[in-house]
C-alpha atoms as a PDB file:
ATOM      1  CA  UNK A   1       0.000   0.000   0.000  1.00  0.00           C
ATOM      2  CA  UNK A   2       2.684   2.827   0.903  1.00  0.00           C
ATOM      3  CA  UNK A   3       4.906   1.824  -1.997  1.00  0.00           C
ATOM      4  CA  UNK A   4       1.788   2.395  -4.399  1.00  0.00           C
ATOM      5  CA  UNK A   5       0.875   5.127  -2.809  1.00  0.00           C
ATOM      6  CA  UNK A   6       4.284   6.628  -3.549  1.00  0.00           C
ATOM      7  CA  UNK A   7       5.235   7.139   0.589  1.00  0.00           C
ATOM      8  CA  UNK A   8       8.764   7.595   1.091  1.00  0.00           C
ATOM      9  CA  UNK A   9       9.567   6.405   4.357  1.00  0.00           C
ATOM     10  CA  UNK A  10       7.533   5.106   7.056  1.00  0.00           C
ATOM     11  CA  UNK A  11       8.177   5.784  10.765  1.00  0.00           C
ATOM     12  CA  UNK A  12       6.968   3.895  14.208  1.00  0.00           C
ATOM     13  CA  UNK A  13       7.442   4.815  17.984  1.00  0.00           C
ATOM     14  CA  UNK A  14       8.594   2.868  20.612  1.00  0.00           C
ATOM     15  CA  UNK A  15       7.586   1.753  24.125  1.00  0.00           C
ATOM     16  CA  UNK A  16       8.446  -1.443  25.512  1.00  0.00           C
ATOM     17  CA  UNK A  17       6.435  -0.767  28.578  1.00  0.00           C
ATOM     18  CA  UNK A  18       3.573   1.641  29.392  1.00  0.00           C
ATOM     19  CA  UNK A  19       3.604   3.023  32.853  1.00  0.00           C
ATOM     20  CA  UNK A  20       0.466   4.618  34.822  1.00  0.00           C
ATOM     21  CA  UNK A  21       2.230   7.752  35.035  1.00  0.00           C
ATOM     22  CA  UNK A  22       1.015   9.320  31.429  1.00  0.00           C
ATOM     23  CA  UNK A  23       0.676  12.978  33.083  1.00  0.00           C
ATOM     24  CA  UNK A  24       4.203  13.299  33.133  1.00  0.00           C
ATOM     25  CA  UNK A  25       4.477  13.433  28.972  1.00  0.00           C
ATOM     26  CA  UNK A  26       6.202  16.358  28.302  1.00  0.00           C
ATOM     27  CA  UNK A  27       5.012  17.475  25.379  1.00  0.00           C
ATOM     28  CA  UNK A  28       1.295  18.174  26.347  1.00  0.00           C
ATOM     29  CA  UNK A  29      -1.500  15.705  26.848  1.00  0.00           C
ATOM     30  CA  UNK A  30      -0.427  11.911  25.994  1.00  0.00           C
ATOM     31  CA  UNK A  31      -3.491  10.255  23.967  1.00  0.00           C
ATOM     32  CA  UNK A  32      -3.166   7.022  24.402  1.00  0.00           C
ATOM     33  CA  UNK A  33      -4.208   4.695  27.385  1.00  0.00           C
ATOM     34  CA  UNK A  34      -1.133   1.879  29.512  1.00  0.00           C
ATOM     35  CA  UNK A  35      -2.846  -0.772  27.396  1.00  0.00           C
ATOM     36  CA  UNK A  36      -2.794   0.056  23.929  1.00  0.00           C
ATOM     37  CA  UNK A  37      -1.086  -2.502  22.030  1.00  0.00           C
ATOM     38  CA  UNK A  38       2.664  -0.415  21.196  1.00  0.00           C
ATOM     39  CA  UNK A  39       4.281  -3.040  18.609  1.00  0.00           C
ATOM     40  CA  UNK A  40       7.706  -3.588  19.067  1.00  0.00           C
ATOM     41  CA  UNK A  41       9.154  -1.536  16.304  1.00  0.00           C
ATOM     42  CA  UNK A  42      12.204  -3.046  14.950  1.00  0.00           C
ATOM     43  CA  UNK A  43      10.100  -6.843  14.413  1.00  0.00           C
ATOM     44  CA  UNK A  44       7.406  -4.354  12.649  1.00  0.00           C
ATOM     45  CA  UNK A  45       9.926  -2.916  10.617  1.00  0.00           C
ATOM     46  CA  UNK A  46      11.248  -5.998   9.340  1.00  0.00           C
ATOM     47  CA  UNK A  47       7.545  -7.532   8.535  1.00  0.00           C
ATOM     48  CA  UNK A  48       7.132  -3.809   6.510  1.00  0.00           C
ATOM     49  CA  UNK A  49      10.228  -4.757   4.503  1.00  0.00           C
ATOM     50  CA  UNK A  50       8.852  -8.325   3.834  1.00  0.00           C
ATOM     51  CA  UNK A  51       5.942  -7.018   2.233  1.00  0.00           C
ATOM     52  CA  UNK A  52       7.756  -3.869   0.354  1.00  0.00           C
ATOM     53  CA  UNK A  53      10.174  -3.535  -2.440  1.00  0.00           C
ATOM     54  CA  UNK A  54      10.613   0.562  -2.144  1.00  0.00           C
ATOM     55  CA  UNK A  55       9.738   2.768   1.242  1.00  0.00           C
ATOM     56  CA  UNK A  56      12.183   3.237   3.647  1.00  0.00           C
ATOM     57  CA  UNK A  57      11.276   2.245   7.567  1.00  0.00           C
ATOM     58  CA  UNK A  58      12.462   3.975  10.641  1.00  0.00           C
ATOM     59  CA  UNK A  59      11.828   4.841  14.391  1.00  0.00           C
ATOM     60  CA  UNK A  60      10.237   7.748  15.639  1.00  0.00           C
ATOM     61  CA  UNK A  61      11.732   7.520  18.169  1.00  0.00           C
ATOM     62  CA  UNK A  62      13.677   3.908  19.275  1.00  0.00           C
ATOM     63  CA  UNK A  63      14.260   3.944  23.109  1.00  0.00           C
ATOM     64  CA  UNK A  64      17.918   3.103  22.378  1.00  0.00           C
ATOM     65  CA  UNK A  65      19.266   3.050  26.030  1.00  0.00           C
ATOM     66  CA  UNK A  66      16.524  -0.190  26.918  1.00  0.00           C
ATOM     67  CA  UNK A  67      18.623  -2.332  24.122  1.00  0.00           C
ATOM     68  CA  UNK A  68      22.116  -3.913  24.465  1.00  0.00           C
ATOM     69  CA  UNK A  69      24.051  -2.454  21.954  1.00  0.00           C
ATOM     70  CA  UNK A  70      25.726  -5.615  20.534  1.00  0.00           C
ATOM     71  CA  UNK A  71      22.040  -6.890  20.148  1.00  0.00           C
ATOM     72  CA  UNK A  72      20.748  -3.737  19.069  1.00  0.00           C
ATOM     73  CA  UNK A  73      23.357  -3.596  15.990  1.00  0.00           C
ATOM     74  CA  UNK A  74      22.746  -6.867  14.889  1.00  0.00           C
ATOM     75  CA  UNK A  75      19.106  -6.315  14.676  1.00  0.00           C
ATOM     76  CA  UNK A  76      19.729  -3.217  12.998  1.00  0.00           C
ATOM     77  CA  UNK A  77      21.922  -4.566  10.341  1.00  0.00           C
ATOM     78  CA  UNK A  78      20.226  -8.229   9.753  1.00  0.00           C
ATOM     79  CA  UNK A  79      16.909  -5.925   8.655  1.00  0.00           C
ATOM     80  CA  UNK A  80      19.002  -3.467   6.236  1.00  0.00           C
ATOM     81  CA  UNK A  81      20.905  -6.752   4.539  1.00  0.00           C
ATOM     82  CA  UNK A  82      16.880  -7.930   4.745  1.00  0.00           C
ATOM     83  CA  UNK A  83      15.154  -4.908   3.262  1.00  0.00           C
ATOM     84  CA  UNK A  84      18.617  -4.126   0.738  1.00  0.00           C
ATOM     85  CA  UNK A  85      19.489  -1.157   2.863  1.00  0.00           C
ATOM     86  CA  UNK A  86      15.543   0.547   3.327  1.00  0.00           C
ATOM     87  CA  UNK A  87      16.649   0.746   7.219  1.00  0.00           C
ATOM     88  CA  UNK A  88      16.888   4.313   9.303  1.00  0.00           C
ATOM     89  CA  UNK A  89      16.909   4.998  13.201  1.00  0.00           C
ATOM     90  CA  UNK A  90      15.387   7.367  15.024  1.00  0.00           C
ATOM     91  CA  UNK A  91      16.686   7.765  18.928  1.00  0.00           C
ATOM     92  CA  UNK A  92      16.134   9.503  22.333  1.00  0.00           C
ATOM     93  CA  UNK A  93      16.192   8.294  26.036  1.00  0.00           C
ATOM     94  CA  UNK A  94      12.038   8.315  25.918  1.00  0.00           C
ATOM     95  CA  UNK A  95      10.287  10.157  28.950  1.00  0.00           C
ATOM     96  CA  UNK A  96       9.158   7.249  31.449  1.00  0.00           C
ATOM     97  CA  UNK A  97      11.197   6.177  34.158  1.00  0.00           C
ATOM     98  CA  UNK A  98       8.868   2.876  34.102  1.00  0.00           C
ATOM     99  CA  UNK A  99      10.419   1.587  31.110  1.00  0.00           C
ATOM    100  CA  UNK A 100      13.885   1.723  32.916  1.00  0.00           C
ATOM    101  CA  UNK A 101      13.172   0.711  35.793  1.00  0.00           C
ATOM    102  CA  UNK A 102      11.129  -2.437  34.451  1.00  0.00           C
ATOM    103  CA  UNK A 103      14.719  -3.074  32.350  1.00  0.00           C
ATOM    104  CA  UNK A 104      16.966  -3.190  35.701  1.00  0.00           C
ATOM    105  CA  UNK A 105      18.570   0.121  33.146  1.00  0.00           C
ATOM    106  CA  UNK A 106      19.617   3.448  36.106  1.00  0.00           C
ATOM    107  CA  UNK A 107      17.347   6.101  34.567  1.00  0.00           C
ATOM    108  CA  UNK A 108      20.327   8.829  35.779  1.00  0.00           C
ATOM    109  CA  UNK A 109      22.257   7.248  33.152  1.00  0.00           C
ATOM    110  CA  UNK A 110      19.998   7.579  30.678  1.00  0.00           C
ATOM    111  CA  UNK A 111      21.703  10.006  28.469  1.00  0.00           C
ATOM    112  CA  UNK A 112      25.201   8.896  28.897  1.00  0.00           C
ATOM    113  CA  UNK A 113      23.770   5.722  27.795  1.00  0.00           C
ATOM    114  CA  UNK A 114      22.442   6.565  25.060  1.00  0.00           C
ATOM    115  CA  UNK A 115      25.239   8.211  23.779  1.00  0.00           C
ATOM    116  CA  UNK A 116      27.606   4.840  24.289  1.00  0.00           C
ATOM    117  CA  UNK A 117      25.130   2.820  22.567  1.00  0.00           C
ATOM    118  CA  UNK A 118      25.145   4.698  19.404  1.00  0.00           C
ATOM    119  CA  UNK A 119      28.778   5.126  19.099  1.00  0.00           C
ATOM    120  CA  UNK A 120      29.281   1.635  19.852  1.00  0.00           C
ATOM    121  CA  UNK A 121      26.869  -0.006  17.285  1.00  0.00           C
ATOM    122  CA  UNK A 122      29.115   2.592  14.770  1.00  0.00           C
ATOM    123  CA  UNK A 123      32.064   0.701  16.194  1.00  0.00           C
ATOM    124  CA  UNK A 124      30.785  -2.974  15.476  1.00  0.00           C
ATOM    125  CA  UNK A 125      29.366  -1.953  11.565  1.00  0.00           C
ATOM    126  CA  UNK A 126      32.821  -0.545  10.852  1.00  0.00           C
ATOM    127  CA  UNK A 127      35.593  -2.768  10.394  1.00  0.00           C
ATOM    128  CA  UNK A 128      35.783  -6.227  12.556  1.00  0.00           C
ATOM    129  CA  UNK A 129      37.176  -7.352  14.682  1.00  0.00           C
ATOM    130  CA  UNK A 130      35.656  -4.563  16.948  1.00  0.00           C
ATOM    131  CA  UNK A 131      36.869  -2.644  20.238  1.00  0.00           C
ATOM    132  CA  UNK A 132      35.057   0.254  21.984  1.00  0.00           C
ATOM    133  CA  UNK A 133      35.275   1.438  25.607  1.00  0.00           C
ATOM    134  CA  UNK A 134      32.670   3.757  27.222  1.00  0.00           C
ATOM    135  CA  UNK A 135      31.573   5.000  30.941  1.00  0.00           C
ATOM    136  CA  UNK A 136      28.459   2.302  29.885  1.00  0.00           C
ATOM    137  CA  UNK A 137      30.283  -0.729  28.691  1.00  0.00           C
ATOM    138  CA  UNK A 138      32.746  -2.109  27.052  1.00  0.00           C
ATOM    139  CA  UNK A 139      33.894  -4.733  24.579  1.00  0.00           C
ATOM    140  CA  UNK A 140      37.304  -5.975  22.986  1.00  0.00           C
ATOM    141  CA  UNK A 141      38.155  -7.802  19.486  1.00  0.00           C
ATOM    142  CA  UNK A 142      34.829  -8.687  18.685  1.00  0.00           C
ATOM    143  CA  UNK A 143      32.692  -9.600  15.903  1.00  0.00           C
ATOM    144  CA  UNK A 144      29.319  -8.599  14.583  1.00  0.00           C
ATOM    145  CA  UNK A 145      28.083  -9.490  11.247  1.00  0.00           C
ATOM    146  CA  UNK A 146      27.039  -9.239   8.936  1.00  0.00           C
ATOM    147  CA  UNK A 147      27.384  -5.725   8.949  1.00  0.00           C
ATOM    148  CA  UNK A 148      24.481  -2.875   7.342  1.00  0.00           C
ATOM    149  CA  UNK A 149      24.150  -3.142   3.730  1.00  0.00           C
ATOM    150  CA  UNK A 150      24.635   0.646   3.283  1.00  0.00           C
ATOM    151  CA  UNK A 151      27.962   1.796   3.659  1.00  0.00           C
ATOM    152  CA  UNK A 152      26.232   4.109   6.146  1.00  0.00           C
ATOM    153  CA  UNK A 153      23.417   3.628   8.306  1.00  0.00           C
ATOM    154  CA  UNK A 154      21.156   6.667   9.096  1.00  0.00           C
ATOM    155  CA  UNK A 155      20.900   7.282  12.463  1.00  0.00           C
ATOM    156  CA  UNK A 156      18.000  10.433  13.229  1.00  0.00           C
ATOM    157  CA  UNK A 157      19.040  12.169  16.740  1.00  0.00           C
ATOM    158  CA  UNK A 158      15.618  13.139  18.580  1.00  0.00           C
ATOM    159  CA  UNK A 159      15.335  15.831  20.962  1.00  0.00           C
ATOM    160  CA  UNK A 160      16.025  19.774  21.641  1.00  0.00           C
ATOM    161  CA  UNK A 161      19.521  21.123  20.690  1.00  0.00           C
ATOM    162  CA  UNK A 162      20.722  21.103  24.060  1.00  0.00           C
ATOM    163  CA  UNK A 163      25.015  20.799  23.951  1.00  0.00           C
ATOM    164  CA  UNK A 164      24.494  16.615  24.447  1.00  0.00           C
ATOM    165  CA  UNK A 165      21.943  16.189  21.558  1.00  0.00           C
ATOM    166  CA  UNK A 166      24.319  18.346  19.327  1.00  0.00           C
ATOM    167  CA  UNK A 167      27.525  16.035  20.319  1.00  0.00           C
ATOM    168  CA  UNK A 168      25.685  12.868  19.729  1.00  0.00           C
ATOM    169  CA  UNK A 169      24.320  14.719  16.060  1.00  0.00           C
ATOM    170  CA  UNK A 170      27.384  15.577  14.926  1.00  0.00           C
ATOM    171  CA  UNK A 171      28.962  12.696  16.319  1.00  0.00           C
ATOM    172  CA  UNK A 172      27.266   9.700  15.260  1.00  0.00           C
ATOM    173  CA  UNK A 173      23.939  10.819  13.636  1.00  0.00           C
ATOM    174  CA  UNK A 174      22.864  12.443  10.042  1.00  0.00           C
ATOM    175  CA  UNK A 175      19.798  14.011  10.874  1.00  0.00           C
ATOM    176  CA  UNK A 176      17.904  15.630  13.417  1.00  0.00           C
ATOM    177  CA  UNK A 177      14.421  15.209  14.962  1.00  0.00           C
ATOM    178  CA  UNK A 178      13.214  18.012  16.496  1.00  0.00           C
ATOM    179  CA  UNK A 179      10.826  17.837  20.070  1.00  0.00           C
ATOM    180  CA  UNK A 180       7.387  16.542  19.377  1.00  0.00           C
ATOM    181  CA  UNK A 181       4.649  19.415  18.375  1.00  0.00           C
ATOM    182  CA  UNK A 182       7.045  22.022  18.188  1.00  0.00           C
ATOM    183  CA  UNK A 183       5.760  25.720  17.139  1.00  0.00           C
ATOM    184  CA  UNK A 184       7.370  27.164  14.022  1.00  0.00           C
ATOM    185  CA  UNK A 185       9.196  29.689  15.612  1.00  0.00           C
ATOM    186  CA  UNK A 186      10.662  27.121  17.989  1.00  0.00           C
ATOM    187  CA  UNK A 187      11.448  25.185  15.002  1.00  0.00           C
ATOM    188  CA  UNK A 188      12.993  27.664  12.983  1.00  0.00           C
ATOM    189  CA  UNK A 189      14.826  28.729  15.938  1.00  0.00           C
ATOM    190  CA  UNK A 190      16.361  24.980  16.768  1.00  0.00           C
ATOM    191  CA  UNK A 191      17.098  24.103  13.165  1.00  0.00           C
ATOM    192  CA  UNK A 192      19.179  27.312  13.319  1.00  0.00           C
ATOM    193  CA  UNK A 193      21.312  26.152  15.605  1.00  0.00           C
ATOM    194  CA  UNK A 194      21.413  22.598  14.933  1.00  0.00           C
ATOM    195  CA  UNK A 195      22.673  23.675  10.867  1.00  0.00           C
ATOM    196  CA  UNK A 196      25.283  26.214  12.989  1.00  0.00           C
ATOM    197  CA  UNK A 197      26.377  22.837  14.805  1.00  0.00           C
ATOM    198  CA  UNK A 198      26.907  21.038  12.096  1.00  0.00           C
ATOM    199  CA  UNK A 199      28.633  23.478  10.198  1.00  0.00           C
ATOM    200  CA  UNK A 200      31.331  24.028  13.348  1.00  0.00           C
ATOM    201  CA  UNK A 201      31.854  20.451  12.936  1.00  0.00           C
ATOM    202  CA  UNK A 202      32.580  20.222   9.488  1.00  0.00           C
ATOM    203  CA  UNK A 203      30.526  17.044   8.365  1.00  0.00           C
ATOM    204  CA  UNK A 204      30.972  16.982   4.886  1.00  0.00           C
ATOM    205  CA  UNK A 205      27.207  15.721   4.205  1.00  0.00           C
ATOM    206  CA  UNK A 206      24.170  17.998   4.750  1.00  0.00           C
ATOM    207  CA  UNK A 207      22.423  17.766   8.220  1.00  0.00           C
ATOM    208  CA  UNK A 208      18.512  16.307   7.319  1.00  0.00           C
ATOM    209  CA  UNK A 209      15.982  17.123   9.671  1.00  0.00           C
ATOM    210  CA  UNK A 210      12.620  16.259   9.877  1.00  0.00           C
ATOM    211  CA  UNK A 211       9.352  18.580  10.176  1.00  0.00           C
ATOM    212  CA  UNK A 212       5.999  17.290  11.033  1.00  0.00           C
ATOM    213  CA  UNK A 213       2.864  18.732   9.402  1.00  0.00           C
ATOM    214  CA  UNK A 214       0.173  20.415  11.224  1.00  0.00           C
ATOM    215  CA  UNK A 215      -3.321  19.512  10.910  1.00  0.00           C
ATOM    216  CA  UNK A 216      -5.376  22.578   9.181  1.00  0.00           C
ATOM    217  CA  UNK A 217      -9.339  21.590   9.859  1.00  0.00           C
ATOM    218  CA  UNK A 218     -11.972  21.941   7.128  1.00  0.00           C
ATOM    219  CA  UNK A 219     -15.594  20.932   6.439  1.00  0.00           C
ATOM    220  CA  UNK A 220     -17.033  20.010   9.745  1.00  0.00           C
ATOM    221  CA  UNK A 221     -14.131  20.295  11.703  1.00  0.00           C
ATOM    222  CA  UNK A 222     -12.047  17.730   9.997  1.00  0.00           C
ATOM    223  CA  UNK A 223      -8.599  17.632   8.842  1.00  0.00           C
ATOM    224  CA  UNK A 224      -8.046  18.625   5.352  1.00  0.00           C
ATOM    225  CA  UNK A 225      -4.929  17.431   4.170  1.00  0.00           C
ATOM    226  CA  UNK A 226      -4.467  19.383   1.092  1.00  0.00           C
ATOM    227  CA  UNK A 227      -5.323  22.865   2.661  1.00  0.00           C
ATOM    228  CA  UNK A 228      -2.667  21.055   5.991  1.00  0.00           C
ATOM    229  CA  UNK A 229      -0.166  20.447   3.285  1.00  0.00           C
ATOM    230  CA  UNK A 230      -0.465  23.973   1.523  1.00  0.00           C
ATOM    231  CA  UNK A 231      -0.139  26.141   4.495  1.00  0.00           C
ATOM    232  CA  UNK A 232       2.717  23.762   5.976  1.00  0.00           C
ATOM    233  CA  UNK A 233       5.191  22.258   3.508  1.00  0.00           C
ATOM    234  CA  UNK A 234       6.573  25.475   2.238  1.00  0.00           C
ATOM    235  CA  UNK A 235       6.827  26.847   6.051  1.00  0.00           C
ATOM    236  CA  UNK A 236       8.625  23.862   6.908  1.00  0.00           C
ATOM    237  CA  UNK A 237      10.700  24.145   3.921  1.00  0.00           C
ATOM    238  CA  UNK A 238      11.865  27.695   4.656  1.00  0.00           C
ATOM    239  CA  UNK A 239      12.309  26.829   8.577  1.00  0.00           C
ATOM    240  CA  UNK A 240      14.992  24.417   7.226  1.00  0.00           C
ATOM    241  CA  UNK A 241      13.455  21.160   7.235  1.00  0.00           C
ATOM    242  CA  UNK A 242      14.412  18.599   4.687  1.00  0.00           C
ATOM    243  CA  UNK A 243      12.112  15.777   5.117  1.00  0.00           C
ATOM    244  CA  UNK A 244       8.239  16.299   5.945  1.00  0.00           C
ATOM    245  CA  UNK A 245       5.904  13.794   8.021  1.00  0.00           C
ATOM    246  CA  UNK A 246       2.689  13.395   8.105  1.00  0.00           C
ATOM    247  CA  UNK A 247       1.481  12.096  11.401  1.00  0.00           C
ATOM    248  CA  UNK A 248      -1.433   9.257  10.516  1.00  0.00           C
ATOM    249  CA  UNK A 249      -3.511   9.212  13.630  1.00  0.00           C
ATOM    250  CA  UNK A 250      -3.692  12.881  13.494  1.00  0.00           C
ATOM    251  CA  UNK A 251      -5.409  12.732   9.628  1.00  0.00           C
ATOM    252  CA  UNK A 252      -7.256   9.290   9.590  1.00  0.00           C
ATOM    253  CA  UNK A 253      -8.875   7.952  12.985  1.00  0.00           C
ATOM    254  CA  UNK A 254      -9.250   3.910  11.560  1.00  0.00           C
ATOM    255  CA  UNK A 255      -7.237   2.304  10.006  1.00  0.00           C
ATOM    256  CA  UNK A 256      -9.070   1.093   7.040  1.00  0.00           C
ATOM    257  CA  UNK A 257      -9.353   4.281   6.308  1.00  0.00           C
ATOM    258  CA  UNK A 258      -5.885   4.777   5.398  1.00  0.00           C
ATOM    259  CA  UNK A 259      -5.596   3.407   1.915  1.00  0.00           C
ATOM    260  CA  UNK A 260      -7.840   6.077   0.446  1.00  0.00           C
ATOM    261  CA  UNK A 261      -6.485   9.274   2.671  1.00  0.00           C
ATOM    262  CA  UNK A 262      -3.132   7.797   1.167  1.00  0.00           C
ATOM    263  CA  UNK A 263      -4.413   7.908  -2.345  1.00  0.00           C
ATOM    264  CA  UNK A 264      -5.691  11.870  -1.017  1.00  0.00           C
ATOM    265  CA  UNK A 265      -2.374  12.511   0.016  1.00  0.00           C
ATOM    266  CA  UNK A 266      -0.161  12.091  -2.849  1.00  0.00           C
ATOM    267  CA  UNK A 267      -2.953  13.597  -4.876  1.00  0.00           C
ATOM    268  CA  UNK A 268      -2.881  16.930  -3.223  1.00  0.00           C
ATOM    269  CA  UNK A 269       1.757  16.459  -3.073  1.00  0.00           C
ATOM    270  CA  UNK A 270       1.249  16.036  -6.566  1.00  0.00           C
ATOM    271  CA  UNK A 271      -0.663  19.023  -7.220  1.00  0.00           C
ATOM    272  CA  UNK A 272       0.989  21.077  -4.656  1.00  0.00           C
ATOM    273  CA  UNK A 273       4.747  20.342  -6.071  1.00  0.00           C
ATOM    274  CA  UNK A 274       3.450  20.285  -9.434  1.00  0.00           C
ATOM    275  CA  UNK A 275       5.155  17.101 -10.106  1.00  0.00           C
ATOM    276  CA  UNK A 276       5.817  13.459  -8.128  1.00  0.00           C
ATOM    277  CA  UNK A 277       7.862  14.344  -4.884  1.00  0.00           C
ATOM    278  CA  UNK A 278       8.967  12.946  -2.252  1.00  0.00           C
ATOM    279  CA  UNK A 279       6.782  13.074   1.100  1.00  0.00           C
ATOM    280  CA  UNK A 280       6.927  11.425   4.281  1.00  0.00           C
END
């Protein structure tokens, strides 16, 4: 369905456990109850690949820190040799201490965590055998194949450009994801300073980042995706983003509904862009 429909890239969020605690979402109200069904999103991924020849898959966001990162690599790169190198990442640290504390994982280390895993599953997909020391873990002459299919794996960094978000971007990752519902100003603002980062660090690639589009309601109070898509791509455009999403549940409340809002959606793209683009 989402290679027909011409999607480029198709992105799932993680929680291995839900917690009672769903007041303490940061980014406004959380709408979702503990026991809706969150599938596990790297075994999703690879079922998507079985069943596609095209779109790309990817987290939005992977609770990195709750996976070893030997194990975590391996899954990572057995799906990209799977899917012939269709395979992205999205990461953050995730906002419930539940989900640590359920994993036996310190939830003050969270960050620095984070950080080791990512720079050590870079360690075991370059050359083998493999040797990395961190303040997490550490391993020596090791192997872990077979390694990513692309010479690179994209690796999205979630989270507000705080200094430790910017190390681990410019670091490890290739593109940023900014915090969830984020105003434009505060986007335009962080994508500012995220490009300024990258430039200081002289990557030789471009920095991607990703911009989610806002619902703009018509008839009746529903969402209208081409009017959403005409007052939002080219603001997200100009704010710096490279990559736009378009957030499902926000658009289509069942899921049989989705085949036709995705034949809507590249309908209106195509008539916005004036030609067949590329759309999230």
């Amino acid at each position: 369905m989402v290679d027909d429909a011409g999607v480029d890239r198709v992105l799932l969020t993680d929680h291995v456990v839900m917690g009672e605690h769903l007041d303490r979402y940061p980014f406004g109200d959380f709408h979702f109850q503990p026991d809706v069904p969150w599938l596990e999103p790297m075994s999703t991924i690879a079922a998507i690949a079985a069943v596609t020849r095209r779109v790309r898959m990817s987290t939005k966001i992977l609770i990195a820190p709750l996976r070893p990162a030997p194990l975590l690599a391996k899954k990572l790169a057995t799906i990209d040799q799977l899917s012939q190198g269709r395979v992205e990442i999205g990461v953050a640290t995730g906002w419930q201490r539940e989900e640590y504390d359920a994993s036996g994982i310190d939830w003050s280390q969270r960050g620095q965590l984070l950080t080791d895993t990512l720079a050590a599953c870079r360690a075991l997909w370059a050359s083998s055998p493999a040797t990395f020391r961190s303040a997490s873990f550490s391993f020596e002459n090791i192997w872990c194949e077979p390694k990513p299919f692309q010479d690179r794996l994209p690796i999205w960094i979630a989270g507000a450009p705080h200094r430790r978000t910017l190390d681990r971007l410019v670091t490890v990752g290739d593109g940023w994801i900014p915090p969830a519902y984020a105003d434009l100003d505060s986007f335009t603002h962080d994508a500012a300073i995220v490009r300024d980062a990258w430039a200081r660090a002289e990557r030789e690639d471009a920095v991607q980042i990703q911009g989610d589009l806002d619902v703009v309601l018509g008839v009746a109070g529903r969402p209208d995706i081409s009017a959403s898509l005409t007052a939002g791509v080219p603001q997200l455009l100009d704010a710096g983003a490279t990559t736009v999403n378009v957030v499902l549940p926000l658009f289509v409340g069942r899921l049989e509904r989705a085949p036709a809002f995705l034949d809507e959606l590249m309908s209106c793209w195509d008539e916005l862009t004036g030609e067949v683009g590329s759309g999230d």
